[in-house]
Protein backbone atom coordinates (compact mmCIF):
# COMPACT_ATOMS: atom_id res chain seq x y z
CA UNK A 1 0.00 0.00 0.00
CA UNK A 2 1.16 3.55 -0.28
CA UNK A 3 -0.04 5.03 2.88
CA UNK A 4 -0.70 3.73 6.81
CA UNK A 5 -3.20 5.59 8.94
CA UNK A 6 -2.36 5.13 13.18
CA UNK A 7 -4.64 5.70 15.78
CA UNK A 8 -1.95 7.28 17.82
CA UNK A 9 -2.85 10.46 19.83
CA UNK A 10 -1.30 13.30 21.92
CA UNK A 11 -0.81 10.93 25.36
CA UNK A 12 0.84 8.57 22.96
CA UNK A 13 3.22 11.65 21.61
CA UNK A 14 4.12 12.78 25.23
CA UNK A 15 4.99 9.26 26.14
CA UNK A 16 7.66 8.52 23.20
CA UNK A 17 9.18 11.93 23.99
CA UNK A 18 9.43 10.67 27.64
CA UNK A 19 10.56 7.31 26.51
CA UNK A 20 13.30 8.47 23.96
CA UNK A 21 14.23 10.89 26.22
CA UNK A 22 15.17 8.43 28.92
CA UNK A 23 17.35 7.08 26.63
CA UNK A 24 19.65 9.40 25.59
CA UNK A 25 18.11 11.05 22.32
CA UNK A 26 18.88 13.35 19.99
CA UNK A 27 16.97 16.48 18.59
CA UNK A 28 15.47 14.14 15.85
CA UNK A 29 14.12 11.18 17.95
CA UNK A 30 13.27 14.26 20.57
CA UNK A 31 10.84 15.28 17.54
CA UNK A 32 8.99 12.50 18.32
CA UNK A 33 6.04 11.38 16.02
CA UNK A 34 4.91 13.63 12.97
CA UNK A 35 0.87 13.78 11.64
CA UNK A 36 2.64 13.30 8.13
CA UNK A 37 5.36 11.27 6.96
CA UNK A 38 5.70 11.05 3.35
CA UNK A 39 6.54 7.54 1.62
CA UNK A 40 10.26 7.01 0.77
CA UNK A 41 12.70 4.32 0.60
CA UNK A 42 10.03 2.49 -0.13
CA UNK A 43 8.40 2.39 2.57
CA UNK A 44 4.80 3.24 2.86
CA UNK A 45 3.75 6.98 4.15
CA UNK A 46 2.39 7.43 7.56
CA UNK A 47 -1.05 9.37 8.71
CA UNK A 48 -1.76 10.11 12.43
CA UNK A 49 -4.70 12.82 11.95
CA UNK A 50 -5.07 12.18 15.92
CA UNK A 51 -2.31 12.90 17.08
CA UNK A 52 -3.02 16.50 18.68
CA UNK A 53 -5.96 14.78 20.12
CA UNK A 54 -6.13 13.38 24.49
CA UNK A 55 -6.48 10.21 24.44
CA UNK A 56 -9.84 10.20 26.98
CA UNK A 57 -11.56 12.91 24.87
CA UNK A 58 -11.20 9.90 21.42
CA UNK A 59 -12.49 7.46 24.16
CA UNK A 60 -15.64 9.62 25.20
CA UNK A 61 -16.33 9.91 21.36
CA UNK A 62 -16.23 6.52 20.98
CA UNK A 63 -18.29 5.49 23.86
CA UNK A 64 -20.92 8.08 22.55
CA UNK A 65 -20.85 6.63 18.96
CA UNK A 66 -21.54 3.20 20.51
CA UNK A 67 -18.43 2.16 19.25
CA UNK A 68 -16.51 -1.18 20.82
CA UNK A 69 -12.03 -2.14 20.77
CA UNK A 70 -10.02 -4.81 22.15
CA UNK A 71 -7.28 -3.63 24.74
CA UNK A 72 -4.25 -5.36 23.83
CA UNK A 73 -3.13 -7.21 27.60
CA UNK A 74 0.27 -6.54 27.31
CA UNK A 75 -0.44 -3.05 27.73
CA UNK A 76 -1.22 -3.34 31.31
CA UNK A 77 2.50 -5.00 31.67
CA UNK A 78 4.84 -2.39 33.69
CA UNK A 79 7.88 -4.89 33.20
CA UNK A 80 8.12 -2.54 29.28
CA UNK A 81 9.12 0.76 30.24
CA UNK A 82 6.58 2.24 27.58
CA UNK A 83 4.09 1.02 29.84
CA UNK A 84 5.75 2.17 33.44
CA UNK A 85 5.78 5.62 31.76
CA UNK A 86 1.95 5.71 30.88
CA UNK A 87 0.66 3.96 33.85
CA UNK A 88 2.88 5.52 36.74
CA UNK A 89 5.68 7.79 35.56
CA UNK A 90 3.34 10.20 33.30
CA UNK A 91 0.18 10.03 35.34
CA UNK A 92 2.75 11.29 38.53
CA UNK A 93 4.30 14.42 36.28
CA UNK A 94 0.21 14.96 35.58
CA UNK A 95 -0.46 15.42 38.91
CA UNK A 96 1.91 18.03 39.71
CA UNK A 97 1.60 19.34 36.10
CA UNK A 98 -1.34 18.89 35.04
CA UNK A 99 -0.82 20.40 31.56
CA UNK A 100 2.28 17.98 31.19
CA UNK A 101 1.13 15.67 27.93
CA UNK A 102 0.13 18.59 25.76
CA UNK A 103 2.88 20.55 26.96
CA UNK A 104 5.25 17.62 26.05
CA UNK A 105 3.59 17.29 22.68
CA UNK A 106 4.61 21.36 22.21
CA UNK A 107 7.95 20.64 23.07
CA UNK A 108 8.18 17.45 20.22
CA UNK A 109 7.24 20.17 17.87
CA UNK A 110 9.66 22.15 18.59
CA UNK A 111 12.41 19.68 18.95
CA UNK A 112 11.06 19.06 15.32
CA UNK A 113 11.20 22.32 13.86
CA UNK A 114 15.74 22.90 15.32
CA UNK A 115 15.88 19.43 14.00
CA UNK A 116 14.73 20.61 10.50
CA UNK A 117 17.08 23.44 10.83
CA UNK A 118 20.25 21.44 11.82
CA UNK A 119 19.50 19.49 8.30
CA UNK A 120 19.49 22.61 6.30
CA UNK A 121 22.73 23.69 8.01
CA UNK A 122 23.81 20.23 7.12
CA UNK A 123 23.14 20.59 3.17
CA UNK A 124 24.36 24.16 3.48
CA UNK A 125 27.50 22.30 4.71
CA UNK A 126 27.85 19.73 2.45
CA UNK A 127 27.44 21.51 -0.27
CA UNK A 128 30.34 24.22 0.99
CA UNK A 129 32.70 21.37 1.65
CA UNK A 130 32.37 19.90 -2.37
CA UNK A 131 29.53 18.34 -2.33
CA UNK A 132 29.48 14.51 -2.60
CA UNK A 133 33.09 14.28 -2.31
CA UNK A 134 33.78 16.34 1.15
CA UNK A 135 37.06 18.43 0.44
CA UNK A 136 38.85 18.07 4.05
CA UNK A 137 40.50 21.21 4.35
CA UNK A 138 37.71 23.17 4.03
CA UNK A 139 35.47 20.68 6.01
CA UNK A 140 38.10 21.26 9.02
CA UNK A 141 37.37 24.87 8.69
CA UNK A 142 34.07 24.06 10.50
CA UNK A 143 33.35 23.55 14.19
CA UNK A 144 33.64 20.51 15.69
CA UNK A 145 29.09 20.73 16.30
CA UNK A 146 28.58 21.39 12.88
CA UNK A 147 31.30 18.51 11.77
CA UNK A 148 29.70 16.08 13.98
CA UNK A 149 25.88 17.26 12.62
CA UNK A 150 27.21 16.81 8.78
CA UNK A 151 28.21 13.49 9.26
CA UNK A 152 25.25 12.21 11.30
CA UNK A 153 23.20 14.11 8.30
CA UNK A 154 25.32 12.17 5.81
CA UNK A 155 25.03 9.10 7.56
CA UNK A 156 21.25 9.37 7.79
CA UNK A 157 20.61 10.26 4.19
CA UNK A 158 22.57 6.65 3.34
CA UNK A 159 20.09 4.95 4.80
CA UNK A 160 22.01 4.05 8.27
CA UNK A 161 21.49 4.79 11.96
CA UNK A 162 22.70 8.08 13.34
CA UNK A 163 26.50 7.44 14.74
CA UNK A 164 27.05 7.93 18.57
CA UNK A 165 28.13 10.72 20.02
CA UNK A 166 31.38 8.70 21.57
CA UNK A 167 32.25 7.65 17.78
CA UNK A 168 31.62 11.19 16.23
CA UNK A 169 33.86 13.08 18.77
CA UNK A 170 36.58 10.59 18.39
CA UNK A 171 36.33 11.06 14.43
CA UNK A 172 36.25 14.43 14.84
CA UNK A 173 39.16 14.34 16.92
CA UNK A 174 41.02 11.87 14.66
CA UNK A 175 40.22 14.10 11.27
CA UNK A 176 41.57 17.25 13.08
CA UNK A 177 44.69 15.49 14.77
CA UNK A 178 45.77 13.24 11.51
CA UNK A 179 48.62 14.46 9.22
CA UNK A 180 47.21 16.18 5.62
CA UNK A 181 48.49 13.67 3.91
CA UNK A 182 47.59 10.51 6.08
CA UNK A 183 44.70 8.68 4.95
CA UNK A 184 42.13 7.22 7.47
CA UNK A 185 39.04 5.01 7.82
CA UNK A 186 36.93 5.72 10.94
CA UNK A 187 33.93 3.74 12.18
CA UNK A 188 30.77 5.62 12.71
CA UNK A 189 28.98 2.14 13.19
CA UNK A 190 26.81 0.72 10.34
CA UNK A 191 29.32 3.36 7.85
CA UNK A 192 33.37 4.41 8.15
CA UNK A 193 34.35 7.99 7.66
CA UNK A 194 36.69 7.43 5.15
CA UNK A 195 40.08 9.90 4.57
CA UNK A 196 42.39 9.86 1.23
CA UNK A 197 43.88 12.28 -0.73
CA UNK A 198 41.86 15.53 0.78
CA UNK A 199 39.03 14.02 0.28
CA UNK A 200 36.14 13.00 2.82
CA UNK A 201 33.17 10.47 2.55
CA UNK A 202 30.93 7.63 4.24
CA UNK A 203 30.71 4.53 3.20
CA UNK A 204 29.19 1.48 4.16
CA UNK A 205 30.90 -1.82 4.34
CA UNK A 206 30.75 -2.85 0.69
CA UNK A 207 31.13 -6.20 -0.76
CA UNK A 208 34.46 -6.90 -1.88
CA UNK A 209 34.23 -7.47 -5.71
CA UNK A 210 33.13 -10.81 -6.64
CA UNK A 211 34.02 -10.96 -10.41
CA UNK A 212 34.61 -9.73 -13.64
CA UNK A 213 32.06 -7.25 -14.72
CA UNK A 214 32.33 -6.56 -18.81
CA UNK A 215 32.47 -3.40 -20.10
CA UNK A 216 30.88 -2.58 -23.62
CA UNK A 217 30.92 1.09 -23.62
CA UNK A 218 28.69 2.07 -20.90
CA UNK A 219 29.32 5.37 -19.24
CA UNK A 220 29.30 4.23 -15.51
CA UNK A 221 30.07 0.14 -14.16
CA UNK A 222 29.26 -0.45 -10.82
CA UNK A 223 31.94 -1.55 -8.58
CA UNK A 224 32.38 -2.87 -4.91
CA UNK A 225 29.58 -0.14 -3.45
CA UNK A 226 31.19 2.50 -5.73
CA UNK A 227 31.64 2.99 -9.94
CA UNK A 228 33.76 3.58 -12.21
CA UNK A 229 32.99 6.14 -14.88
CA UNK A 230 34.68 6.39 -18.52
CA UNK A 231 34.50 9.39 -20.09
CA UNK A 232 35.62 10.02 -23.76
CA UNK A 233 38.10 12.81 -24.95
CA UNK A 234 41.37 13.14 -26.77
CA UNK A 235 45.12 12.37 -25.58
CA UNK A 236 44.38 11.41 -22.12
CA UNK A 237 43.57 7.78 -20.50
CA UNK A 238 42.97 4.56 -22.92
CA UNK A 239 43.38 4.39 -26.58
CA UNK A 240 40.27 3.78 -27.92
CA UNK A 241 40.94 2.25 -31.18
CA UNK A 242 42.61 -0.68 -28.65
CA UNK A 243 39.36 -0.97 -26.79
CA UNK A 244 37.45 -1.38 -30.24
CA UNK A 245 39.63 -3.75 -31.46
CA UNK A 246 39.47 -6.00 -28.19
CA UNK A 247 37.39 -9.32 -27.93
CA UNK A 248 37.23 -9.09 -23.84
CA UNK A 249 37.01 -5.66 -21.75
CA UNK A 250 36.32 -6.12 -18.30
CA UNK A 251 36.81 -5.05 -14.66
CA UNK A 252 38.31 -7.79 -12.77
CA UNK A 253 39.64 -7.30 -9.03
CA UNK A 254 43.48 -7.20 -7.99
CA UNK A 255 44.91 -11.10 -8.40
CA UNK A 256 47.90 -12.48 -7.43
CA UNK A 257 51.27 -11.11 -9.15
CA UNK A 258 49.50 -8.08 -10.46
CA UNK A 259 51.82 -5.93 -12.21
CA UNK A 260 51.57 -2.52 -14.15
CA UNK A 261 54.17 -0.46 -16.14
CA UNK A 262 52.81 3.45 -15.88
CA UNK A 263 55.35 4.67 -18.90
CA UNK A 264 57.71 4.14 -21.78
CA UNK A 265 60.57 3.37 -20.68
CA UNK A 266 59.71 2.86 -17.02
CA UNK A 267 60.08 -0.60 -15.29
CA UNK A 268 56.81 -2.63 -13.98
CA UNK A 269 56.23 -2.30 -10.81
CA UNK A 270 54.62 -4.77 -8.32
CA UNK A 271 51.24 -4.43 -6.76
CA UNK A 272 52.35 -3.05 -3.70
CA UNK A 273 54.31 -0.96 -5.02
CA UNK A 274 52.17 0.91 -7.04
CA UNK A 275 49.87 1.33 -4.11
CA UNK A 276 52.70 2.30 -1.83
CA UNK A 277 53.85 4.50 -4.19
CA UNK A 278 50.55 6.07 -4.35
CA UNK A 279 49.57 6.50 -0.86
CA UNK A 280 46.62 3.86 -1.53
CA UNK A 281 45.75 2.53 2.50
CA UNK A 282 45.37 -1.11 3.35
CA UNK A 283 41.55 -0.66 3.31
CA UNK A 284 41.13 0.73 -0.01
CA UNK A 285 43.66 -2.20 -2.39
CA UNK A 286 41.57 -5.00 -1.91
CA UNK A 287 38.69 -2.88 -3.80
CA UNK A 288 40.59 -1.52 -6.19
CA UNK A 289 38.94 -1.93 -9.49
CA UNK A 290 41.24 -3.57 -12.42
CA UNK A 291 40.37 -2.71 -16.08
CA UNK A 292 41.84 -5.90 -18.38
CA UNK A 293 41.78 -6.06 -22.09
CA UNK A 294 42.04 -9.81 -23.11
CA UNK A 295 43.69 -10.69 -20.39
CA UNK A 296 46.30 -8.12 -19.92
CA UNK A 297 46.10 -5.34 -17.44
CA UNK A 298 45.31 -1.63 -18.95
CA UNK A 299 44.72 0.39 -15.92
CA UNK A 300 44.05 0.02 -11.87
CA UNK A 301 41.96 2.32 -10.28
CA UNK A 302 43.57 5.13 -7.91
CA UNK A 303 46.98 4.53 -9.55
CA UNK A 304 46.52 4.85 -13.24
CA UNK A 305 46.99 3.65 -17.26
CA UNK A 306 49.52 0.62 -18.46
CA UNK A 307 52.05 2.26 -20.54
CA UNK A 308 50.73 0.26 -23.50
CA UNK A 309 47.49 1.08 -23.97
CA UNK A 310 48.03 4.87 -23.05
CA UNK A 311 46.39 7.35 -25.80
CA UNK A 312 49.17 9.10 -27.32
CA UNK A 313 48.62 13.18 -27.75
CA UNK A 314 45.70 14.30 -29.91
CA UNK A 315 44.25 10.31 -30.35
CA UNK A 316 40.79 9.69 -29.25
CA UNK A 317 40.51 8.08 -25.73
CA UNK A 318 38.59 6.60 -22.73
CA UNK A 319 39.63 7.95 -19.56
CA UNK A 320 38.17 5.76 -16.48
CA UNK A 321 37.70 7.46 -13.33
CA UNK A 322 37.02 5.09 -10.27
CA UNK A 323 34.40 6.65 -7.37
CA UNK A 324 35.40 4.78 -4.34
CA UNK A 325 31.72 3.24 -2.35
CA UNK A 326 30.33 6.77 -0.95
């Protein structure tokens, strides 16, 4: 279906802003429930046209209309904290505030509302900071708050669950106290907070590569959570006329003696050489994607073109351009 309707109403609001509360929340869970949630992902939207409603003044309606429901036992249960809250925490902050639930309700609005806010800030950011690709310098140029709220913002928009605030601080403090040059992968949980070459992303933990994955002139191949993209010019990356004449174009990962001679007159180099050579971390190698044309290496992501099937100056040419997971 595309949309759910809930019966919930305002007690039920004041009670999940008690209950996430309690547990530590941030300003989004502190938002509570919303009337409207649009589908996404997905997933179906959600209606709650009750929600600014008591729950005794639905009852009395109900009674009136002659209308009958079935009280779910396990609601009576105090050993589940949602119950303890609506059967002796709540009715106690009632007593000596007796406008507590619609007060609470106020409050989840405007938790909402700096909640919205700290997601514009976080687009504003991202989009300062380069976008997709987070350039680090300038990212480091922000306060550690606003930091911490882009990458929970990030993390949230790939469909994972907000970082704690123990593993954001120590990322934080890891991205400001690491070398320029020194490339890093930090867990924020379900994603890392990955570091190379000035550049900052999340990622998730993507499959290694499994196979070979042909190429036959598409613009973009997925690869290992990320892509590679090959973009057509003249006198820079592949030759093309090799790539036409091939039987067998594929992306293949690393294998075992991998070599690669970058230009004329240069000696192969090994592997790990070409990674160390590079500044390519640990993390990153086993992912790197490997473009072979029948059988014989033509370029590695991150470190460049085989000597031999470079496009000399003014020839037309396929430049690949790998897009780590992120």
């Amino acid at each position: 279906c595309d949309w759910l309707a809930f019966g919930h109403h305002q007690d039920d609001q004041a009670e999940t802003l008690l209950f996430r509360l309690f547990r530590g929340t941030g300003l989004r869970g502190a938002g509570a429930m919303r009337t409207i949630e649009p589908p996404a992902g997905g997933r179906a939207g959600r209606l709650r046209p009750l929600l600014g409603e008591r729950r005794e003044r639905i009852e009395a309606w109900a009674r009136a209309q002659g209308l009958a429901w079935v009280e779910d036992e396990s609601n009576a249960d105090l050993r589940y904290a949602r119950n303890d809250i609506r059967h002796r925490i709540l009715p106690s902050i009632e007593s000596a505030f007796p406008a507590a639930v619609p007060s609470l309700a106020r409050a989840a609005e405007h938790f909402r509302e700096a909640g919205a806010l700290l997601d514009e800030l976080a687009a504003i950011d991202r989009a300062s900071c380069g976008g997709a690709m987070l350039e680090r310098e300038t990212l480091l140029r922000l306060d550690d708050a606003r930091i911490a709220n882009l990458l929970r913002w990030l993390a949230r928009r790939q469909g994972a669950a907000a970082p704690s605030r123990a593993r954001l601080d120590e990322s934080v403090r890891q991205l400001r106290e690491a070398g320029a040059g020194r490339p890093l992968q930090l867990s924020l949980g379900e994603l890392s907070c990955c570091v190379y070459r000035g550049r900052v992303w999340l990622e998730s933990s993507a499959p290694l590569p499994a196979g070979a994955v042909a190429w036959r002139g598409e613009a973009r191949l997925g690869w290992a959570g990320g892509a590679v993209d090959f973009h057509r010019g003249h006198g820079a990356g592949l030759a093309r006329a090799r790539l036409d004449a091939a039987g067998r174009v594929e992306l293949v990962p690393r294998t075992p003696g991998l070599r690669l001679r970058l230009g004329a007159g240069r000696p192969s180099r090994s592997f790990k050489n070409l990674c160390q050579e590079a500044g390519l971390p640990s993390w990153l190698r086993e992912r790197l994607p490997v473009l072979q044309v029948d059988g014989m290496v033509a370029w590695i992501g991150g470190i460049g073109v085989a000597a031999e099937f470079a496009c000399a100056p003014g020839e037309e040419g396929i430049e690949p351009r790998w897009l780590p997971a992120g």
